[in-house]
Protein backbone atom coordinates (compact mmCIF):
# COMPACT_ATOMS: atom_id res chain seq x y z
CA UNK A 1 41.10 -63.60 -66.01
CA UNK A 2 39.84 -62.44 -62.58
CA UNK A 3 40.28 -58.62 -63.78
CA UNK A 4 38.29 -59.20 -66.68
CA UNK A 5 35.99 -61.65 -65.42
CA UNK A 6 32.74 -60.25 -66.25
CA UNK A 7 33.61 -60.20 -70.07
CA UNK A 8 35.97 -63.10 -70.69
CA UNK A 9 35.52 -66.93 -72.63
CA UNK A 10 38.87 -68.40 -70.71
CA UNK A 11 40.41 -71.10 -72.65
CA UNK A 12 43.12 -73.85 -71.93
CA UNK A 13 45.75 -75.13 -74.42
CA UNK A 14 46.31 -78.38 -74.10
CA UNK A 15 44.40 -81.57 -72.60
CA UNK A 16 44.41 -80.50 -68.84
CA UNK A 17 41.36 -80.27 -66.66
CA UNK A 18 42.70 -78.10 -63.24
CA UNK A 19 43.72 -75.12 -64.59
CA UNK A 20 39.85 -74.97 -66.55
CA UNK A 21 38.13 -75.44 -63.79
CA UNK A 22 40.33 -72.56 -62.01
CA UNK A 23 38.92 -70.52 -64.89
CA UNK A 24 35.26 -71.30 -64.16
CA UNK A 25 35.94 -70.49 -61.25
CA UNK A 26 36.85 -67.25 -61.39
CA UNK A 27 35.37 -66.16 -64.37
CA UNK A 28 31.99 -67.93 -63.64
CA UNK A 29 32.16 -69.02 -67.17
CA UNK A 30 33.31 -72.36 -68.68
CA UNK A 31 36.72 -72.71 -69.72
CA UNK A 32 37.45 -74.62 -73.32
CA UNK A 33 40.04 -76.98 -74.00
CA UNK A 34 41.62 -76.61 -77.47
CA UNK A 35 44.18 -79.40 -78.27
CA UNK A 36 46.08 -79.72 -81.88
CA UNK A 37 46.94 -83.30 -80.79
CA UNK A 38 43.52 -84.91 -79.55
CA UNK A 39 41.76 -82.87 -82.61
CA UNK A 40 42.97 -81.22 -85.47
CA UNK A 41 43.67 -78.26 -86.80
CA UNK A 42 39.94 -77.36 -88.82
CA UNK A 43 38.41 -78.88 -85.42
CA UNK A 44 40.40 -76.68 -82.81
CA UNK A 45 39.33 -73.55 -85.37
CA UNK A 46 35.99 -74.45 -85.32
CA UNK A 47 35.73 -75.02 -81.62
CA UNK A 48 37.63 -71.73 -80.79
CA UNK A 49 34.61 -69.80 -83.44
CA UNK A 50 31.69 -71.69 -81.77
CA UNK A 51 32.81 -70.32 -77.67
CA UNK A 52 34.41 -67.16 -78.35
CA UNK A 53 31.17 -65.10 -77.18
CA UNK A 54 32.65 -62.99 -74.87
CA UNK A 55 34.24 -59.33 -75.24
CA UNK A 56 37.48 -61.04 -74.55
CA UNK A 57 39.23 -64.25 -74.92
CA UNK A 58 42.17 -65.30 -72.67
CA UNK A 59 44.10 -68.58 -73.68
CA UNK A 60 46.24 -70.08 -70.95
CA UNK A 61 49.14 -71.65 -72.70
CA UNK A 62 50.62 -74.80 -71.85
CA UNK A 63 54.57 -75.64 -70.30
CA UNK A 64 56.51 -73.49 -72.00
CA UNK A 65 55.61 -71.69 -75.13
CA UNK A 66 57.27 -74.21 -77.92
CA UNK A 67 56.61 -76.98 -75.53
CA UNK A 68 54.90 -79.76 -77.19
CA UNK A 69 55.60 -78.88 -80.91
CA UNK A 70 56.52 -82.50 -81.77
CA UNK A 71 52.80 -83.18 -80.72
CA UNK A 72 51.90 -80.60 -82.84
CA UNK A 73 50.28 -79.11 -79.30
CA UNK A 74 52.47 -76.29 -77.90
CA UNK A 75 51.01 -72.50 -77.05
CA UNK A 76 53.16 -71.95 -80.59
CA UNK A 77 50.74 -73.95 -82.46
CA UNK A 78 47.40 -73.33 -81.72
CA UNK A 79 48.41 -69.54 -81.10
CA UNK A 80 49.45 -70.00 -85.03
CA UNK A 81 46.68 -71.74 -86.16
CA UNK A 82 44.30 -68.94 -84.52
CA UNK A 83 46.71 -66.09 -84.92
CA UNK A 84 46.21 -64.74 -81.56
CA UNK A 85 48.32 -62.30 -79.84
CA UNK A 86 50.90 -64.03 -77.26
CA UNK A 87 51.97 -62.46 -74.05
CA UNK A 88 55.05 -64.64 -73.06
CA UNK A 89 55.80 -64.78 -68.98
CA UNK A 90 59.15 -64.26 -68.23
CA UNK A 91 60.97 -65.64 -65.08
CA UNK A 92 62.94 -62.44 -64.47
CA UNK A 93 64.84 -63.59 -61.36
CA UNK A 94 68.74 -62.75 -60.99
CA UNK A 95 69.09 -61.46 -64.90
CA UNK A 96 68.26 -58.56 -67.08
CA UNK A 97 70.34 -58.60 -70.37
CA UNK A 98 70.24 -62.19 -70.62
CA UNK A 99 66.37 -61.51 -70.94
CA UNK A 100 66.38 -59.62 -74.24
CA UNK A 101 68.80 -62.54 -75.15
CA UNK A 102 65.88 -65.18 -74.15
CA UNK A 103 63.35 -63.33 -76.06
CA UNK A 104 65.57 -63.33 -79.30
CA UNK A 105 66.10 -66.96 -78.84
CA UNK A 106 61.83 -67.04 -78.57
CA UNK A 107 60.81 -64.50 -81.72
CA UNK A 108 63.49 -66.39 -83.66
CA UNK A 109 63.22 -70.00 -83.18
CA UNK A 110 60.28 -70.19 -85.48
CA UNK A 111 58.38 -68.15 -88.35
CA UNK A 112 54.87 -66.91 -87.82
CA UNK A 113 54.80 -67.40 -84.12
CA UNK A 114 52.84 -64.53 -82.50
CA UNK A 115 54.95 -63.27 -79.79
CA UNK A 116 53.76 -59.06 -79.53
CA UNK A 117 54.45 -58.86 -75.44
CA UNK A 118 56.03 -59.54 -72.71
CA UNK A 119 55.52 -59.43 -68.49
CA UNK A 120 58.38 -60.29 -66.54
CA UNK A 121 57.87 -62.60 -63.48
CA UNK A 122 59.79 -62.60 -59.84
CA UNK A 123 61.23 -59.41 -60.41
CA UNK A 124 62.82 -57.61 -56.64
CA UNK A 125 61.89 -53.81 -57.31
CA UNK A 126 61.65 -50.98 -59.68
CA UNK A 127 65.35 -50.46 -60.36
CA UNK A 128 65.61 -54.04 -61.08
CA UNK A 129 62.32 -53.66 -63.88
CA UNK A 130 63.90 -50.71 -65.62
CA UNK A 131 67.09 -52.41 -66.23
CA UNK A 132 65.29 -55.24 -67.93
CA UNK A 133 62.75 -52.89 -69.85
CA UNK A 134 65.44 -50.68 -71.36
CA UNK A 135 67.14 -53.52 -72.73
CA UNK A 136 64.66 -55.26 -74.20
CA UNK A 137 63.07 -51.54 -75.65
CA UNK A 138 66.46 -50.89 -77.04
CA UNK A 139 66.25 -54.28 -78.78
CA UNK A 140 62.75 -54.48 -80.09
CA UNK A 141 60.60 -52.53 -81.54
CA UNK A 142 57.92 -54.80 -82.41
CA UNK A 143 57.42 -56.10 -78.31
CA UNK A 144 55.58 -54.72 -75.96
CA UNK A 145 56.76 -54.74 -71.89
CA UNK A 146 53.79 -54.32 -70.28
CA UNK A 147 54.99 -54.75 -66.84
CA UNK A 148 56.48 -56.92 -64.46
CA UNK A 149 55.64 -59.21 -61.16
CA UNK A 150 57.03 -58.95 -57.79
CA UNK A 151 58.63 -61.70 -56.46
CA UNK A 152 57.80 -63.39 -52.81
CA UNK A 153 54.00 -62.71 -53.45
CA UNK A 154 51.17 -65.31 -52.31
CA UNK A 155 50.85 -68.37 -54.64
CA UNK A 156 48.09 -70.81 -54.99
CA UNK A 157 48.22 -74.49 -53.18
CA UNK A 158 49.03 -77.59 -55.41
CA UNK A 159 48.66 -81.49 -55.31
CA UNK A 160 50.32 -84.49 -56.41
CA UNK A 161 47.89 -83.50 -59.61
CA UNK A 162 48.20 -79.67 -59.87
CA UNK A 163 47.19 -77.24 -58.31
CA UNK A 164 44.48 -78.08 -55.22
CA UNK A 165 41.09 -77.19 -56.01
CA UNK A 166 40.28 -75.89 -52.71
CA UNK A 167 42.34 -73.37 -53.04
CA UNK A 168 40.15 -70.95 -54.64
CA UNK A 169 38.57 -68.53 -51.99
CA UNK A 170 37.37 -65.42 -53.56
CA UNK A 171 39.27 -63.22 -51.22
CA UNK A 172 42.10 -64.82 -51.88
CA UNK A 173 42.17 -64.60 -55.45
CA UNK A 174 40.58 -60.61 -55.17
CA UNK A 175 43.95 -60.30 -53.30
CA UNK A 176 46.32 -62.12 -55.77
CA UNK A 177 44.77 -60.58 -58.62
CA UNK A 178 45.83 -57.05 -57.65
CA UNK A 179 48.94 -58.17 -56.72
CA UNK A 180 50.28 -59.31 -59.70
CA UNK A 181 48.24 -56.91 -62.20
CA UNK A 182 49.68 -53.54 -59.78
CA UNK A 183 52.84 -53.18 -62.00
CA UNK A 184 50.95 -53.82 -65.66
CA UNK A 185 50.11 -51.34 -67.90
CA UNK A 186 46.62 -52.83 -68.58
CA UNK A 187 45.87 -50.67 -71.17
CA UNK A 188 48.94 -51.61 -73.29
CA UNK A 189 47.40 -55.17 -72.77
CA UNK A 190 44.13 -54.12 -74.35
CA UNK A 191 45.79 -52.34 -77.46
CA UNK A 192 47.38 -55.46 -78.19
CA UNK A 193 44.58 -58.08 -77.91
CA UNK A 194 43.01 -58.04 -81.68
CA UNK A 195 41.92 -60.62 -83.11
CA UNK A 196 40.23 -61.16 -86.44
CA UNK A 197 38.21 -64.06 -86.88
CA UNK A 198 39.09 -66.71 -89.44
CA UNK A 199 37.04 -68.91 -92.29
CA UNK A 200 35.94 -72.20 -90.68
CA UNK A 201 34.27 -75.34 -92.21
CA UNK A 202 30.73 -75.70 -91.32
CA UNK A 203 31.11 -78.49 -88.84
CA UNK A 204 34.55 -80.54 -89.79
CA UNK A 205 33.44 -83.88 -87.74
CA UNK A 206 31.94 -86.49 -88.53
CA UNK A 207 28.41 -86.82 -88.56
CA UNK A 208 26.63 -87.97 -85.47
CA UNK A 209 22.93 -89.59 -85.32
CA UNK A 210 20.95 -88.03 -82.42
CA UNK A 211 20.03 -90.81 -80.07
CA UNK A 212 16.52 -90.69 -78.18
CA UNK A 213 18.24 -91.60 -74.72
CA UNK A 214 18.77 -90.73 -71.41
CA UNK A 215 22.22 -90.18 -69.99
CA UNK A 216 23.31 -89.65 -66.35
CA UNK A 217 26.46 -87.75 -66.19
CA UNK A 218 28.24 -88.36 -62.74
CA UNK A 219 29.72 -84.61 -62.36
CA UNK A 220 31.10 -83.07 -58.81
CA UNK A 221 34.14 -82.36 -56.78
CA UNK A 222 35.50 -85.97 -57.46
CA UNK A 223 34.22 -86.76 -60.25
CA UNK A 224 35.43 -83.19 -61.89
CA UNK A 225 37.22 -84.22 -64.75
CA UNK A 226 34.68 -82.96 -67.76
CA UNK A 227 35.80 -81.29 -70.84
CA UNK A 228 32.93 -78.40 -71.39
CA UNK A 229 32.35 -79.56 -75.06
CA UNK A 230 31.60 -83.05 -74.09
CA UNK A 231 29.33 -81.47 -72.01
CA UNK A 232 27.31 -79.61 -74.66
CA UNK A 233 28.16 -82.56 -77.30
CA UNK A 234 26.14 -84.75 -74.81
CA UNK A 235 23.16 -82.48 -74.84
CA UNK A 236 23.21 -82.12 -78.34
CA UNK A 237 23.21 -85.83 -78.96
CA UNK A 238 20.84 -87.53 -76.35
CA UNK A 239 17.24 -86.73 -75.72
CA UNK A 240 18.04 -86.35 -71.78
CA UNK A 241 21.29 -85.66 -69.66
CA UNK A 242 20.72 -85.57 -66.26
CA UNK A 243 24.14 -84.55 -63.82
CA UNK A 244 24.32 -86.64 -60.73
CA UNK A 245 26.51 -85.90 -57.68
CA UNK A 246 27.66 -88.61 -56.31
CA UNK A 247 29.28 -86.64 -52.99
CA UNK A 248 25.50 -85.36 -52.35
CA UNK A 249 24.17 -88.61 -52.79
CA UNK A 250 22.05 -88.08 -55.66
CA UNK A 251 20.51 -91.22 -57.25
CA UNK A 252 20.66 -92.15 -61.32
CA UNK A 253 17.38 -91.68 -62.41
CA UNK A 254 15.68 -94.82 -62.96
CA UNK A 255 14.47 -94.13 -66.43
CA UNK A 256 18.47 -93.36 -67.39
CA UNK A 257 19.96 -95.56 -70.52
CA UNK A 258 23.41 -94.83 -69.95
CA UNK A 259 25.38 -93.68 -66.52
CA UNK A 260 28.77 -91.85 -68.04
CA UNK A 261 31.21 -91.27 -64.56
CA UNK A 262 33.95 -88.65 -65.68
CA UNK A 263 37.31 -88.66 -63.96
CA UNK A 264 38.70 -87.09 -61.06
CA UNK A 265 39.90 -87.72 -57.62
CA UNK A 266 38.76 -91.41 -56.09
CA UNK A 267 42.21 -92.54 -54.87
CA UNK A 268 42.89 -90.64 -52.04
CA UNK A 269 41.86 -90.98 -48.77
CA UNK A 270 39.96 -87.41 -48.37
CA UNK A 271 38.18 -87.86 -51.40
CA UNK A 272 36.96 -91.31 -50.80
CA UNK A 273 35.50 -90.00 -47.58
CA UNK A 274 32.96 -87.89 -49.16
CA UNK A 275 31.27 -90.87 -50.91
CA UNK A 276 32.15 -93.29 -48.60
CA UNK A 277 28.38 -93.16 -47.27
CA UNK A 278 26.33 -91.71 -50.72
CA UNK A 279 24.76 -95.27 -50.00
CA UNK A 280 21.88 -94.02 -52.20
CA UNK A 281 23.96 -93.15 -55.33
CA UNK A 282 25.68 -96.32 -54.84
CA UNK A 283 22.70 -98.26 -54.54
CA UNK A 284 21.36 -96.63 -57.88
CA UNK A 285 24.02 -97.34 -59.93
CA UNK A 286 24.16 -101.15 -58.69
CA UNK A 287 20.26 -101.20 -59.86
CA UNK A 288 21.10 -99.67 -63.09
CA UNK A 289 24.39 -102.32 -63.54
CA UNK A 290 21.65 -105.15 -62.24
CA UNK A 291 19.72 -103.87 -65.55
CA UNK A 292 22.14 -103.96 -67.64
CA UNK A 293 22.29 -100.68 -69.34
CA UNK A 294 25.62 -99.13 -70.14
CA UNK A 295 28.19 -97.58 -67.35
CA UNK A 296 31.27 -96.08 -68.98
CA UNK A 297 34.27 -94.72 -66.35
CA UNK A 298 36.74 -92.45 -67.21
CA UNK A 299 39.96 -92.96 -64.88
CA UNK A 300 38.70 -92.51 -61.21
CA UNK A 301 35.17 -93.76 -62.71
CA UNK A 302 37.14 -97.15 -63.90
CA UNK A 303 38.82 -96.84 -60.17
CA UNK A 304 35.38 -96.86 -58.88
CA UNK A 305 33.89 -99.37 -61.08
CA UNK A 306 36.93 -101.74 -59.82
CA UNK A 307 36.95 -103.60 -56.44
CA UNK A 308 39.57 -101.60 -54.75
CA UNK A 309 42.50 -98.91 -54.61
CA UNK A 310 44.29 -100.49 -51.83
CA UNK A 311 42.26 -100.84 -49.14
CA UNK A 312 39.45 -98.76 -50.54
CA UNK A 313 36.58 -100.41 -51.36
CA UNK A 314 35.53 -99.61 -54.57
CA UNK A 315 31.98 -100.60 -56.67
CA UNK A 316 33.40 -104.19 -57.76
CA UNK A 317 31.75 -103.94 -61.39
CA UNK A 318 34.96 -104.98 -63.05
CA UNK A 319 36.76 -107.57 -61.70
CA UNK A 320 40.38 -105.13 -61.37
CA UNK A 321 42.36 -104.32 -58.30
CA UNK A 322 44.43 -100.81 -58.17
CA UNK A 323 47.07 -99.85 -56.14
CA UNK A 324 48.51 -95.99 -55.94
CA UNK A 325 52.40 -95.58 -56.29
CA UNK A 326 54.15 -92.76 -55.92
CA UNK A 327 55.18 -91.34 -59.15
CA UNK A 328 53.12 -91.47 -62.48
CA UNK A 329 52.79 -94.30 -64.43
CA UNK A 330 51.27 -92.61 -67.31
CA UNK A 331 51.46 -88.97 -68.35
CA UNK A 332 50.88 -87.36 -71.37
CA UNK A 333 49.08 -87.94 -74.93
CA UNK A 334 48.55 -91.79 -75.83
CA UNK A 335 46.72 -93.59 -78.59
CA UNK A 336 44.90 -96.34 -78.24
CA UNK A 337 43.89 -99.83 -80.79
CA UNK A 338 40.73 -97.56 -82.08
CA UNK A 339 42.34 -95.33 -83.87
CA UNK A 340 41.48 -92.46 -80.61
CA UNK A 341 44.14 -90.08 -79.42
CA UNK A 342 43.68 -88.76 -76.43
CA UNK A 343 44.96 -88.30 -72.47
CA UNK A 344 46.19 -89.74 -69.69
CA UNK A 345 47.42 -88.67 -66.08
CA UNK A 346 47.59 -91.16 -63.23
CA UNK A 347 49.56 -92.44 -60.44
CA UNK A 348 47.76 -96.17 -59.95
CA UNK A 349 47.98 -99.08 -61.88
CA UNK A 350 46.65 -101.86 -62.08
CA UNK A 351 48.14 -104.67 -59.70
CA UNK A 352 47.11 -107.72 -61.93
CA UNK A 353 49.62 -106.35 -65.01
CA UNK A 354 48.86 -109.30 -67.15
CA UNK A 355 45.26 -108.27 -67.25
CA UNK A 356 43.86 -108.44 -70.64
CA UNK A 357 41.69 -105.36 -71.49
CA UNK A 358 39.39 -104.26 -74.13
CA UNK A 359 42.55 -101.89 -75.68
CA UNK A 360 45.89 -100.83 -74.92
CA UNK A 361 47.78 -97.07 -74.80
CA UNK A 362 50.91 -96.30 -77.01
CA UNK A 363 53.19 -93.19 -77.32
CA UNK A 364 53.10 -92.32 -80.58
CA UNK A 365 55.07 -94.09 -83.04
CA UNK A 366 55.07 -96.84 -80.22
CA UNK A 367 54.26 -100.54 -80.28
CA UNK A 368 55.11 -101.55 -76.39
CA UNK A 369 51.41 -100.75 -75.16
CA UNK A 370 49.41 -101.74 -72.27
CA UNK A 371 46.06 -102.33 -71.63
CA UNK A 372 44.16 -99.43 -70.05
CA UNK A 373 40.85 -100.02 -70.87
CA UNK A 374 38.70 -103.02 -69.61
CA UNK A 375 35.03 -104.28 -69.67
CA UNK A 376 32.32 -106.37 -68.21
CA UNK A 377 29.72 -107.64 -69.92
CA UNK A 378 27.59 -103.81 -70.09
CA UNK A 379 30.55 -101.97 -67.77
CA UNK A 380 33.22 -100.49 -69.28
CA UNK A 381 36.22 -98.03 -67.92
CA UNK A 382 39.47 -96.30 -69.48
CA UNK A 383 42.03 -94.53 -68.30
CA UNK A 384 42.11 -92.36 -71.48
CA UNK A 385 40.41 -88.74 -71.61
CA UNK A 386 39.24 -87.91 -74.83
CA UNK A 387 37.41 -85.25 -76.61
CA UNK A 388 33.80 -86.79 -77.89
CA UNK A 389 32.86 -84.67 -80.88
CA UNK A 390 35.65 -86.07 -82.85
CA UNK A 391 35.61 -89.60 -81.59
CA UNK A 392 32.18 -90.87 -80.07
CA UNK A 393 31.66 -93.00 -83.13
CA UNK A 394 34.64 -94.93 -82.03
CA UNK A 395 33.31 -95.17 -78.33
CA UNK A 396 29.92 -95.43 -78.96
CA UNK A 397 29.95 -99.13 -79.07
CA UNK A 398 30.47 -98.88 -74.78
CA UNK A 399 27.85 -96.69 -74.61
CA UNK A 400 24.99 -97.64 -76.45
């Protein structure tokens, strides 16, 4: 994505929000989500159409590449359903037959994937490449090796959540970006990368009225957490959205209907520091609860619409106390009692368990839920990310 920055739409399989806003970085572009499990397939096609508007489109996949099939989410599927070209990564560390073997096991394990390429990761020199690359040329004729990865290079920081967000000096990037694209054959890469648009349906959601309103959109480094196309569905929908940083204590605009907080980071101590003292912002969205237009939260915006985390003081709109543990407690697609499918990915919970909320979360095929969702009189707050084109009629009732 860096090398091609200037000409790329990145996308990002799956429901995650780091990795996206990696892409924006780098490609000063914004990244799209496309998810088979949170919308379906005549949704995800249409979505892909409306931001490919680049020369080139790069899809990060997501875990591995069948990964999530029994969501009907994996790299697999939506590379199926859009019949993209796949470049698979290849951990080529301490093996070089097995490899071929590996790839066999990929091309083969189901019909109409998309597999044309393949760059091999971790790999300790030259010699060690060509063993792998004759073996897999004598195998296949229908994949491409464009190249491999040397092992021990520079890698990017992580969290408890992903990878850290601060990570993501220029230089530093510049650096690892010729690093790891020094033993590619880029223009291989280029000869493989056609696509052919498909046939979409004109706009396969349901129908939503345009609302003559003002929305506040609480968007920065905390509160980061933003699927791009809820971003534009917003601004096709209301009159007015106005984006407030909270960390640069920017106040909701008094004439503002509706304050929408996305998720993000709230929990930990470094990023409650940097609105510790937006007294302003704070101040402004007290005014606009005092009124008693709408406030919806979206995991750290339900944190911070609760009293505390701990022994962080948090807004107190909804009568709910946190605390942060130290492994998940959810992770991964849920569904909730409106018929929504969506997100989660959190490490507090609530401390008062027997809280009852406005709806619970299930697995799929699940009926041991529990309540993630919870409201107060005009304040409401989820732990669920969703996508809004395909479900705001569902939601809107917390909004409007």
């Amino acid at each position: 994505m860096y090398h091609y920055k200037k000409s790329v739409r990145p996308f990002k399989i799956g429901p995650d929000f780091i990795d996206p806003l990696f892409h924006q970085k780098i490609c000063q572009t914004p990244s799209i989500n496309l998810d088979t499990c949170i919308m379906n397939e005549s949704q995800v096609k249409w979505l892909f159409n409306k931001y490919s508007d680049k020369n080139i489109s790069i899809l990060e996949g997501v875990m591995g590449f069948y990964d999530g099939m029994d969501k009907n989410a994996s790299a697999y599927d939506v590379t199926k359903l859009l019949n993209i070209p796949t470049i698979i990564i290849l951990d080529g560390k301490g093996s070089y037959i097995t490899l071929s073997a590996v790839i066999k096991g990929l091309k083969t394990y189901q019909e109409g994937n998309t597999i044309k390429a393949v760059v091999f990761n971790h790999i300790s020199s030259p010699s060690h490449f060509e063993l792998i690359k004759n073996q897999v040329e004598k195998d296949f004729d229908d994949v491409v090796v464009l190249g491999w990865i040397q092992n021990r290079l520079d890698t990017l920081d992580s969290t408890y959540l992903g990878l850290d967000l601060k990570d993501n000096k220029i230089e530093k990037l510049e650096l690892m970006s010729k690093e790891v694209l020094k033993h590619i054959d880029l223009e291989k890469l280029e000869s493989i990368a056609n696509f052919k648009a498909q046939e979409v349906e004109d706009y396969p959601f349901e129908k939503v009225e345009s609302y003559d309103k003002h929305i506040a959109l609480v968007n920065d480094d905390n509160f980061s957490f933003l699927y791009h196309d809820n971003l534009e569905f917003l601004k096709e929908s209301f009159s007015k959205v106005t984006v407030v940083n909270a960390i640069n204590n920017e106040i909701i605009p008094l004439d503002a209907d509706i304050v929408f907080i996305v998720g993000g980071y709230i929990e930990t101590k470094e990023a409650y520091e940097k609105i510790e003292n937006s007294n302003d912002f704070k101040n402004s969205l007290l005014t606009h609860a005092e009124e008693k237009k709408a406030i919806y939260g979206e995991c750290a915006g339900l944190l911070f619409l609760s009293n505390r985390v701990d022994d962080k003081k948090m807004m107190g709109l909804l009568p709910l106390d946190f605390t942060l543990g130290k492994r998940f407690y959810r992770m991964g697609y849920y569904e909730n009692d409106l018929g929504i499918t969506g997100h989660a990915f959190h490490y507090t919970r609530l401390i008062d368990e027997e809280k009852v909320g406005e709806y619970k979360l299930y697995k799929k095929n699940s009926s041991d839920g529990t309540y993630a969702a919870f409201k107060n009189e005009n304040i409401f707050g989820t732990y669920l990310h969703t996508m809004l084109r395909n479900n705001f009629n569902k939601i809107k009732k917390y909004l409007l």
